[in-house]
PDB file of N, CA and C in Angstrom:
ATOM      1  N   UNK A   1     -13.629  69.194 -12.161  1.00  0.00           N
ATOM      2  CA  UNK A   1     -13.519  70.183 -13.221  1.00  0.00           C
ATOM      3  C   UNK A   1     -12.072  70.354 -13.669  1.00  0.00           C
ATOM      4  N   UNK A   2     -11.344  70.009 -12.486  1.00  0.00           N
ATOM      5  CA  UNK A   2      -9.688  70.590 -12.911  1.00  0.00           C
ATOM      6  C   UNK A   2      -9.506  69.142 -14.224  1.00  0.00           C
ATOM      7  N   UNK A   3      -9.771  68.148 -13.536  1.00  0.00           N
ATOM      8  CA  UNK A   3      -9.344  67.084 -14.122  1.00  0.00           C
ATOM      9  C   UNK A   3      -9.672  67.287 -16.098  1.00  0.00           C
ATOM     10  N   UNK A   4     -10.977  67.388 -16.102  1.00  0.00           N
ATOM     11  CA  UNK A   4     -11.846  67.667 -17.595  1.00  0.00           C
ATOM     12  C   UNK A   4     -11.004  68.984 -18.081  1.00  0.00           C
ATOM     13  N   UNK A   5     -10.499  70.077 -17.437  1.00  0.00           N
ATOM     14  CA  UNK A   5     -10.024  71.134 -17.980  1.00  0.00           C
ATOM     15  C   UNK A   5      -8.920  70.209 -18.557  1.00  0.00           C
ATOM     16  N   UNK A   6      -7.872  70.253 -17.674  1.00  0.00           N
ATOM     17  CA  UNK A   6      -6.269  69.369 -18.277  1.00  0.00           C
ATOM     18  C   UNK A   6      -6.183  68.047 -18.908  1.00  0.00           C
ATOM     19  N   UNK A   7      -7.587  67.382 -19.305  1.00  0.00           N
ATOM     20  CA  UNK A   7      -7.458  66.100 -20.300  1.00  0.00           C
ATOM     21  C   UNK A   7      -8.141  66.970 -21.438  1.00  0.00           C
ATOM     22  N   UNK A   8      -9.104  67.794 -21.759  1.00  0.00           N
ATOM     23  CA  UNK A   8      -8.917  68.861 -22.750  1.00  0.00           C
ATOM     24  C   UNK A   8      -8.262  69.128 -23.381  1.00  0.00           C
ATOM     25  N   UNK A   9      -7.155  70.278 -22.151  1.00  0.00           N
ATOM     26  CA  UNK A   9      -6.262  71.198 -22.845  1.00  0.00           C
ATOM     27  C   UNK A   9      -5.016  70.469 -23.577  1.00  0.00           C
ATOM     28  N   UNK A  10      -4.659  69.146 -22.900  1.00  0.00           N
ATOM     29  CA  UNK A  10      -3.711  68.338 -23.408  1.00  0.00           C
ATOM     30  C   UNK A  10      -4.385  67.541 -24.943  1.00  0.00           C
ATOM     31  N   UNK A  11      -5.341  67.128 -24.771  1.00  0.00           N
ATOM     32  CA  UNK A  11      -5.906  66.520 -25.698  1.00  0.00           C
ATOM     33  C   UNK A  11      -5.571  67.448 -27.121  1.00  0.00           C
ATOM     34  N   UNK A  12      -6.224  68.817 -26.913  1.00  0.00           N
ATOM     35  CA  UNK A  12      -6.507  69.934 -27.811  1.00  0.00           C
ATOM     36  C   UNK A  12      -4.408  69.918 -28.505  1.00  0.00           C
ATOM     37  N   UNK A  13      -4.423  70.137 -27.089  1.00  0.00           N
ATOM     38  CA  UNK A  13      -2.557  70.647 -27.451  1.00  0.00           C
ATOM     39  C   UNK A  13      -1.599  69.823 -28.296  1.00  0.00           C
ATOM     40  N   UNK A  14      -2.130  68.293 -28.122  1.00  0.00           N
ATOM     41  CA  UNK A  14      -0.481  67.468 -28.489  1.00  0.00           C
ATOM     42  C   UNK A  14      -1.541  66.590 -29.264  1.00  0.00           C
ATOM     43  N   UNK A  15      -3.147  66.934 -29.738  1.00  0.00           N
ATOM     44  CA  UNK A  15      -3.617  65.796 -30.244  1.00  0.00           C
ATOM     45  C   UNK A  15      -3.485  64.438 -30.569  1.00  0.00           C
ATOM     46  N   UNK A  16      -3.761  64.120 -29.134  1.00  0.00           N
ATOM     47  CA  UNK A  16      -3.879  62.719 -28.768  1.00  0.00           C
ATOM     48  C   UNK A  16      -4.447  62.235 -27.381  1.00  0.00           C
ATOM     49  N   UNK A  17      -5.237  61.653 -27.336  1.00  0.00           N
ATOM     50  CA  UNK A  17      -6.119  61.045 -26.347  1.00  0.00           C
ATOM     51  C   UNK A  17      -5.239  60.232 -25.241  1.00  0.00           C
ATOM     52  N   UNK A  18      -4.332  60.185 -24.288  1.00  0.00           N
ATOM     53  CA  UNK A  18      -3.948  59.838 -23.392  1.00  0.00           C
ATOM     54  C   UNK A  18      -4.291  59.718 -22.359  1.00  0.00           C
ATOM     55  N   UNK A  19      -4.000  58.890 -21.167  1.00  0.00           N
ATOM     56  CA  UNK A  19      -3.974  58.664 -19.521  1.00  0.00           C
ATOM     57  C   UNK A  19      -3.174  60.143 -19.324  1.00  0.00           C
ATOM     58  N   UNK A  20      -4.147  60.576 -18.132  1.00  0.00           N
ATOM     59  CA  UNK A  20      -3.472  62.191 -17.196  1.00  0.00           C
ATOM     60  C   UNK A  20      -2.183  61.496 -16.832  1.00  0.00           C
ATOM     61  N   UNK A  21      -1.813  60.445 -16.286  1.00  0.00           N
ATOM     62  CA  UNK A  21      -0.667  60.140 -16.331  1.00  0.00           C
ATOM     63  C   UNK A  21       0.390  60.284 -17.057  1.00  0.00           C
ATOM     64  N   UNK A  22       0.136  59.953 -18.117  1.00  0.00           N
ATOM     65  CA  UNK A  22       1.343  60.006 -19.485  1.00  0.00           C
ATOM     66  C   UNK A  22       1.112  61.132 -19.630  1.00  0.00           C
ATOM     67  N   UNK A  23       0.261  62.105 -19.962  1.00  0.00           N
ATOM     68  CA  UNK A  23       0.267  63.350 -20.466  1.00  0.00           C
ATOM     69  C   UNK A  23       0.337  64.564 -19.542  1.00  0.00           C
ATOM     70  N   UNK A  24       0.580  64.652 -18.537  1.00  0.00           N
ATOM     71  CA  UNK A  24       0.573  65.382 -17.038  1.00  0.00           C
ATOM     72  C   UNK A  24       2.010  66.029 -17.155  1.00  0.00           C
ATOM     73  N   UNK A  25       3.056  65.371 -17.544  1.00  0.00           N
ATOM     74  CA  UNK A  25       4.326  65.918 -17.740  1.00  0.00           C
ATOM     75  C   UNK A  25       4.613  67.065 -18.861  1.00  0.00           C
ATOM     76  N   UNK A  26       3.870  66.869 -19.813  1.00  0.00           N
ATOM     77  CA  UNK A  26       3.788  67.984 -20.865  1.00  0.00           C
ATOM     78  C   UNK A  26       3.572  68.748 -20.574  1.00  0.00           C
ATOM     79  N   UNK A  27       2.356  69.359 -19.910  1.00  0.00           N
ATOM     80  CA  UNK A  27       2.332  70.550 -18.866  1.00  0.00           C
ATOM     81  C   UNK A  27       3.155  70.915 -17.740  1.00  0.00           C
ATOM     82  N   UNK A  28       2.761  69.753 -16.964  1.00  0.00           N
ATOM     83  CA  UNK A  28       3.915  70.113 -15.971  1.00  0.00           C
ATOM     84  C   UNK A  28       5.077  69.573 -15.562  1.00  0.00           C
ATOM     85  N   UNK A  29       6.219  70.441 -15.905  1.00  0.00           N
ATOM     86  CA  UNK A  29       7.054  69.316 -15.886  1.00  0.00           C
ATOM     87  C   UNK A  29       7.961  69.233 -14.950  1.00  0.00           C
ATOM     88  N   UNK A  30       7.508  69.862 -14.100  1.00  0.00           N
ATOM     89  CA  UNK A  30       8.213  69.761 -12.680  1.00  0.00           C
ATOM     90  C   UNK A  30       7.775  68.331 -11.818  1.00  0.00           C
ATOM     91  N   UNK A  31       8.140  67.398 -11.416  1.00  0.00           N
ATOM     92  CA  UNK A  31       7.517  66.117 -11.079  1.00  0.00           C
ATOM     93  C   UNK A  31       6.996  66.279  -9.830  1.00  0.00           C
ATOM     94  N   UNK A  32       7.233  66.833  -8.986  1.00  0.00           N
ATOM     95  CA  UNK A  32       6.048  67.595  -7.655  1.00  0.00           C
ATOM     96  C   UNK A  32       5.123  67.941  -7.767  1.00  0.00           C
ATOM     97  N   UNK A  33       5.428  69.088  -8.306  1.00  0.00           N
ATOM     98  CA  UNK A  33       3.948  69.653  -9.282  1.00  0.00           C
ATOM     99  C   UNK A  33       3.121  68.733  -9.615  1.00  0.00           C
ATOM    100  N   UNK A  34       3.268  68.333 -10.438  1.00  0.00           N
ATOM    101  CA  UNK A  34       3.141  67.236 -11.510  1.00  0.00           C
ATOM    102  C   UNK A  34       2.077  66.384 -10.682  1.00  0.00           C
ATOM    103  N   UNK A  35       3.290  65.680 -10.121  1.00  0.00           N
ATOM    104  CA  UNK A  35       2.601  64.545  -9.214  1.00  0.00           C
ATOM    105  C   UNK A  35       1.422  65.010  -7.866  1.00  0.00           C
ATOM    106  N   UNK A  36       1.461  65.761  -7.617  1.00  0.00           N
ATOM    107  CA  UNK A  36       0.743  67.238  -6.704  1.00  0.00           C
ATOM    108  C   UNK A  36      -0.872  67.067  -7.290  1.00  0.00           C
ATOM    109  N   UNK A  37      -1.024  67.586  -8.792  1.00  0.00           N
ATOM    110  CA  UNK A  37      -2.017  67.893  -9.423  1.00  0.00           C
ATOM    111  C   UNK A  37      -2.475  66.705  -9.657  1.00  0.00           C
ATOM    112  N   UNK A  38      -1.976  65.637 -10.436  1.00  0.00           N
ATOM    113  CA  UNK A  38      -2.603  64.321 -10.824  1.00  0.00           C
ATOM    114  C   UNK A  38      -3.029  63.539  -9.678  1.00  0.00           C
ATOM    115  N   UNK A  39      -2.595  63.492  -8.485  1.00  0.00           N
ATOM    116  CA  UNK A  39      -3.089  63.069  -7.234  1.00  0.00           C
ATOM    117  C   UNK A  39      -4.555  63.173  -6.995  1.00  0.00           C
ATOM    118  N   UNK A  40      -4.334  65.085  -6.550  1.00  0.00           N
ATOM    119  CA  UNK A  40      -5.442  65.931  -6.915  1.00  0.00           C
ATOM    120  C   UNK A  40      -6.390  65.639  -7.594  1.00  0.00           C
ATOM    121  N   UNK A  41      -6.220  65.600  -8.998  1.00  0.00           N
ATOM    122  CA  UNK A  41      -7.318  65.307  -9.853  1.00  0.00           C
ATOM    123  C   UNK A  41      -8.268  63.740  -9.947  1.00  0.00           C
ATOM    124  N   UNK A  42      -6.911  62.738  -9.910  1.00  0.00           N
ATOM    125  CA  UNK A  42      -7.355  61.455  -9.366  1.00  0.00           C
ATOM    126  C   UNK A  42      -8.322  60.988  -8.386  1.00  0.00           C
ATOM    127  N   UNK A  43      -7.867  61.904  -7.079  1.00  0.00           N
ATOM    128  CA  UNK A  43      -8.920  61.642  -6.150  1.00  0.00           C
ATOM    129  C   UNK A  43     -10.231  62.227  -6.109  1.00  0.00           C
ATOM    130  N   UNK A  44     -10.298  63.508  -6.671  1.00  0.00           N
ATOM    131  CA  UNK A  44     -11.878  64.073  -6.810  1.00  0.00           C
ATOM    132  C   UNK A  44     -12.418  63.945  -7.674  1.00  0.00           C
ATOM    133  N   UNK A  45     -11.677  63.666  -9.096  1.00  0.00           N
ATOM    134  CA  UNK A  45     -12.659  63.241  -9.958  1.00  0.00           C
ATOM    135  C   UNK A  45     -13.488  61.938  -9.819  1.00  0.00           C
ATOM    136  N   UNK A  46     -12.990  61.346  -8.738  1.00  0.00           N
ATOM    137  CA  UNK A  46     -14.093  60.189  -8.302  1.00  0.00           C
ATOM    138  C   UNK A  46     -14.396  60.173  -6.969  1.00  0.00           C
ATOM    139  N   UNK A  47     -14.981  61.447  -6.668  1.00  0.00           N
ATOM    140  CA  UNK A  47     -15.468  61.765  -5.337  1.00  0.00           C
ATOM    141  C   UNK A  47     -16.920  62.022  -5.681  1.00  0.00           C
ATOM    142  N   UNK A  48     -17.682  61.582  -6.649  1.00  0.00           N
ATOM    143  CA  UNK A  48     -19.288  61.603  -5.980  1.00  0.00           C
ATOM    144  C   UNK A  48     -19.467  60.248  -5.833  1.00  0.00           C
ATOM    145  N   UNK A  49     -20.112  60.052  -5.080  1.00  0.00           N
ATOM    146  CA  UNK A  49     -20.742  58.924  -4.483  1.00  0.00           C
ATOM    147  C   UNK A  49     -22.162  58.399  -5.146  1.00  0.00           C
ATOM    148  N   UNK A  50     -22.227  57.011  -5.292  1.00  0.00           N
ATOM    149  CA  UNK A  50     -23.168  56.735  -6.214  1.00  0.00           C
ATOM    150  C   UNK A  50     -24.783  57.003  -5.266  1.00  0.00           C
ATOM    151  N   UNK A  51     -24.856  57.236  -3.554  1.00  0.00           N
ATOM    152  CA  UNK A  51     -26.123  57.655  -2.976  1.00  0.00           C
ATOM    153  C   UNK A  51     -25.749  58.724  -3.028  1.00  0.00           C
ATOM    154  N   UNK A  52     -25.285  59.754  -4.361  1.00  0.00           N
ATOM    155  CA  UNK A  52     -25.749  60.930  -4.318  1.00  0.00           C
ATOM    156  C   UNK A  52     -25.014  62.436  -3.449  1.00  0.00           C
ATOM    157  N   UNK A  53     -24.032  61.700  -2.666  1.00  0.00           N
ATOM    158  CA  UNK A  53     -23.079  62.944  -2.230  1.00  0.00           C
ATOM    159  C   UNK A  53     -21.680  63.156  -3.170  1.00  0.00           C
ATOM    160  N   UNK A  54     -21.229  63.907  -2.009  1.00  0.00           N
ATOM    161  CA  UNK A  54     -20.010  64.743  -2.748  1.00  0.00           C
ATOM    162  C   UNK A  54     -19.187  64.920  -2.079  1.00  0.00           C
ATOM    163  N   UNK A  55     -18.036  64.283  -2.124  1.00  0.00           N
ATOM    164  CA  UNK A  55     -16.958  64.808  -1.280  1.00  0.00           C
ATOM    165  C   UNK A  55     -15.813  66.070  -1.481  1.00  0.00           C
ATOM    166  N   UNK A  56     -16.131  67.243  -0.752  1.00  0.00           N
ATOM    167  CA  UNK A  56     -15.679  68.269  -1.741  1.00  0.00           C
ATOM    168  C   UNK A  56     -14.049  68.573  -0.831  1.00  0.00           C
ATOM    169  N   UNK A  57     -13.351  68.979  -2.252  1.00  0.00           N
ATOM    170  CA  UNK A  57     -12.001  69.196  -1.511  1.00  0.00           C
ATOM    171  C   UNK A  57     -11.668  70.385  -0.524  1.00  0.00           C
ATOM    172  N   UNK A  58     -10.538  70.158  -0.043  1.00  0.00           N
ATOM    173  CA  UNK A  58      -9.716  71.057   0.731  1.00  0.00           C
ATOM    174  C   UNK A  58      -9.663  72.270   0.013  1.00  0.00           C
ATOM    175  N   UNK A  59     -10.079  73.139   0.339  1.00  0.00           N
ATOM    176  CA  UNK A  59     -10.146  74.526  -0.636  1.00  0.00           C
ATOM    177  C   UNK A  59      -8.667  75.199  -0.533  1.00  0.00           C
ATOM    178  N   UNK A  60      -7.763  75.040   0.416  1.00  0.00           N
ATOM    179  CA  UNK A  60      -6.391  75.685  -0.090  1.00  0.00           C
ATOM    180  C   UNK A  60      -5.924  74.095  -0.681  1.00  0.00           C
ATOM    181  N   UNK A  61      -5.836  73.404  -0.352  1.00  0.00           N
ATOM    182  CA  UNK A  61      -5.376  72.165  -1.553  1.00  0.00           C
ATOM    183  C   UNK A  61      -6.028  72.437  -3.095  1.00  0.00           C
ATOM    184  N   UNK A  62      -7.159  72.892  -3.208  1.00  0.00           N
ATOM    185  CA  UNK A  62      -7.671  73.167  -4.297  1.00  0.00           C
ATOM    186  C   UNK A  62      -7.046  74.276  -5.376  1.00  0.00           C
ATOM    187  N   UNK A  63      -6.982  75.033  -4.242  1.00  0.00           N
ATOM    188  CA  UNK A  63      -6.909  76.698  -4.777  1.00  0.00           C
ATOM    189  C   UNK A  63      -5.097  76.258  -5.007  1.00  0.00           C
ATOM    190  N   UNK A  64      -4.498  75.994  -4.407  1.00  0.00           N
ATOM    191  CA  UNK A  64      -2.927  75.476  -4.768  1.00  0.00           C
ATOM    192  C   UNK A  64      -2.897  74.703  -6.051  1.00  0.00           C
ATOM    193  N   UNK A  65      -3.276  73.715  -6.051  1.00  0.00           N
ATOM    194  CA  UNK A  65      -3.619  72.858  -7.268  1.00  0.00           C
ATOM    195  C   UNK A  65      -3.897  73.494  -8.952  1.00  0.00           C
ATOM    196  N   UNK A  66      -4.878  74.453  -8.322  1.00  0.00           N
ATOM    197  CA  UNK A  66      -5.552  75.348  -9.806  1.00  0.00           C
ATOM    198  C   UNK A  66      -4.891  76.314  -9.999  1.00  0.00           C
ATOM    199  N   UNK A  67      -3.753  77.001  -9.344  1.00  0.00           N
ATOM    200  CA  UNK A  67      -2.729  77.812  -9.294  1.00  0.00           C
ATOM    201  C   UNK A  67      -1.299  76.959 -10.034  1.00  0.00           C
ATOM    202  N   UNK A  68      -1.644  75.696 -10.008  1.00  0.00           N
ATOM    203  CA  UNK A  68       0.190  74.944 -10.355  1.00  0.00           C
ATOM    204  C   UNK A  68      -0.567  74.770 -12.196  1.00  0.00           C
ATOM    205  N   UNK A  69      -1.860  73.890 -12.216  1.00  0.00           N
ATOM    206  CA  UNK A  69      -2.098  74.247 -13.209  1.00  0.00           C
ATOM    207  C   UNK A  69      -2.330  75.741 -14.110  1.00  0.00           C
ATOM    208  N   UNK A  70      -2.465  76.969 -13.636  1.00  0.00           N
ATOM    209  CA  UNK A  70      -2.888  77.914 -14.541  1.00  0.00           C
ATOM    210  C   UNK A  70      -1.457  78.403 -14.773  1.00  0.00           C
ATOM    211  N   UNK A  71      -0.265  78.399 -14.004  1.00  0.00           N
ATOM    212  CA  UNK A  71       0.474  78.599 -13.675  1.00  0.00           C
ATOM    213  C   UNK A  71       1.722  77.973 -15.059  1.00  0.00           C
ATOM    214  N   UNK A  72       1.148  76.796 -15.125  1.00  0.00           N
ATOM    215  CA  UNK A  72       1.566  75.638 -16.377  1.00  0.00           C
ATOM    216  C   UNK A  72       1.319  76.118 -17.508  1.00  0.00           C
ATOM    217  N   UNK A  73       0.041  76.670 -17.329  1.00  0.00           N
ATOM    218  CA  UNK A  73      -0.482  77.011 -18.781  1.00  0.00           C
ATOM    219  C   UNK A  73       0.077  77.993 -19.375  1.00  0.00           C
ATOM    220  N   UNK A  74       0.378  79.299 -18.023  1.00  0.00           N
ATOM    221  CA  UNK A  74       0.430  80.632 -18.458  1.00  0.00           C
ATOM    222  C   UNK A  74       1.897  80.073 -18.926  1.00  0.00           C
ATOM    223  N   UNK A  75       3.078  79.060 -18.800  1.00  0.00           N
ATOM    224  CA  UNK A  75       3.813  78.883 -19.287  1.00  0.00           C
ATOM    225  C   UNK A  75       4.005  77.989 -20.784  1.00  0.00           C
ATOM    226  N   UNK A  76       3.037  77.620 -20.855  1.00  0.00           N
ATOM    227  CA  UNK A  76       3.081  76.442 -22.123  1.00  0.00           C
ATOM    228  C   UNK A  76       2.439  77.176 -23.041  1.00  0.00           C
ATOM    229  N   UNK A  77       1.908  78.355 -22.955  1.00  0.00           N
ATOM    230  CA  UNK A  77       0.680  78.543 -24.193  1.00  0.00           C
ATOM    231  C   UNK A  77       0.314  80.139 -23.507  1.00  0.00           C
ATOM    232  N   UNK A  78       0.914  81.289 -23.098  1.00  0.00           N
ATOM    233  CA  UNK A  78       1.122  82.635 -22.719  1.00  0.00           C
ATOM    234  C   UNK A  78      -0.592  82.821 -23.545  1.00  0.00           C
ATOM    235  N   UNK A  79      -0.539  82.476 -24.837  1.00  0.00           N
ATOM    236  CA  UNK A  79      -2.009  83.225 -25.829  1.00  0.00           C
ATOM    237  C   UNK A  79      -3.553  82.939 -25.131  1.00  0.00           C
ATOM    238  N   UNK A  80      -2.906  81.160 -24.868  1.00  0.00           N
ATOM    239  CA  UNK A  80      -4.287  80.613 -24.193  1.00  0.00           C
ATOM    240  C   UNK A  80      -4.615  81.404 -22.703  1.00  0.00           C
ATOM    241  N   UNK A  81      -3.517  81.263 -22.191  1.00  0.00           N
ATOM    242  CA  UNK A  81      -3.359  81.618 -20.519  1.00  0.00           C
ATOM    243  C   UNK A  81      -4.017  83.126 -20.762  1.00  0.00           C
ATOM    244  N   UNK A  82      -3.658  84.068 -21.272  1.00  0.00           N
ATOM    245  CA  UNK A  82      -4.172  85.268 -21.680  1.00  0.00           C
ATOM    246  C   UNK A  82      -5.880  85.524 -22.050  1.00  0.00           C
ATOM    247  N   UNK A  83      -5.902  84.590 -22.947  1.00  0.00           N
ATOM    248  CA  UNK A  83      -7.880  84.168 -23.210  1.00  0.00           C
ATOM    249  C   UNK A  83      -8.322  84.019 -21.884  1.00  0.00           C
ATOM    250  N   UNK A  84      -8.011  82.971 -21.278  1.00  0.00           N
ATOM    251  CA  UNK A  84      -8.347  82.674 -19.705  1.00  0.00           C
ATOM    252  C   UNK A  84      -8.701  83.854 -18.820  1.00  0.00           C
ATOM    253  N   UNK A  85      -7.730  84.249 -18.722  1.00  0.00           N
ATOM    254  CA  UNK A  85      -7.703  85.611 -17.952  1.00  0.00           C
ATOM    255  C   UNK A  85      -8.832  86.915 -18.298  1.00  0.00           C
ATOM    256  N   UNK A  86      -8.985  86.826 -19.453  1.00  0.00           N
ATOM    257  CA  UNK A  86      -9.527  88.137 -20.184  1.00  0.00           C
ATOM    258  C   UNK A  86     -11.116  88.145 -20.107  1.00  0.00           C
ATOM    259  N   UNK A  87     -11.271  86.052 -20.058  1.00  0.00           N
ATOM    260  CA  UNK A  87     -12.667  85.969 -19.888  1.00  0.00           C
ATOM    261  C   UNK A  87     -12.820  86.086 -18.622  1.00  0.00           C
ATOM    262  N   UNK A  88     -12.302  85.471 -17.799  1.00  0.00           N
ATOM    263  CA  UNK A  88     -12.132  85.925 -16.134  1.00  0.00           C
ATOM    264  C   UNK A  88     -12.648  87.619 -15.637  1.00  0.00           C
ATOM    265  N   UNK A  89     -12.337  88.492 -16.624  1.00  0.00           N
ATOM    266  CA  UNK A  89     -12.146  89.361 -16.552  1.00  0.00           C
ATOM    267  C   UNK A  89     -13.774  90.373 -16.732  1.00  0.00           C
ATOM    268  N   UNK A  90     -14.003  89.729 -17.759  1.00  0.00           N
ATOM    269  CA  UNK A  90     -15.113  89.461 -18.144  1.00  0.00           C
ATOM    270  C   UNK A  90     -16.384  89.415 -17.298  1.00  0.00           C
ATOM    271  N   UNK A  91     -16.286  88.242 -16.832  1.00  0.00           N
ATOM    272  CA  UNK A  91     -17.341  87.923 -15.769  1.00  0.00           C
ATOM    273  C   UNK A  91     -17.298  88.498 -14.456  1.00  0.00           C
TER     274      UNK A  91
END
């Protein structure tokens, strides 16, 4: 999910269809970070298994991860990061 959120939000943002690679720095542009999340996203977005399981992540690796991204956002785009929150809020 993280992965589909941040090829989205980049997509939406700098309109243009890129590799999370090339476009991972626009958000985050700290290269730890950076490199932190795209790891992240790399490896679970191809964690189901074609007999049908799931390899589910490390939930503080996770919860760290979705924190560097929201974290990005609330810096790149305060309006969007704010929507986020409000629907959060919401539910």
């Amino acid at each position: 999910m993280a992965r589909r959120f941040v090829e989205g939000y980049l997509s939406f943002k700098f309109l243009e269809h890129s590799k999370i690679d090339i476009s991972i720095p626009k958000l985050i542009p700290e290269p730890l970070k950076a490199e932190r999340a795209r790891k992240f996203m790399h490896f679970y977005s191809h964690a189901l298994k074609r007999a049908g399981g799931m390899q589910l992540p490390d939930m503080s690796e996770a919860q760290a991860v979705v924190n560097i991204i929201l974290e990005a956002i609330r810096a790149h785009d305060p309006v969007h990061y704010g929507a986020l929150q409000a629907t959060r809020q919401q539910s």
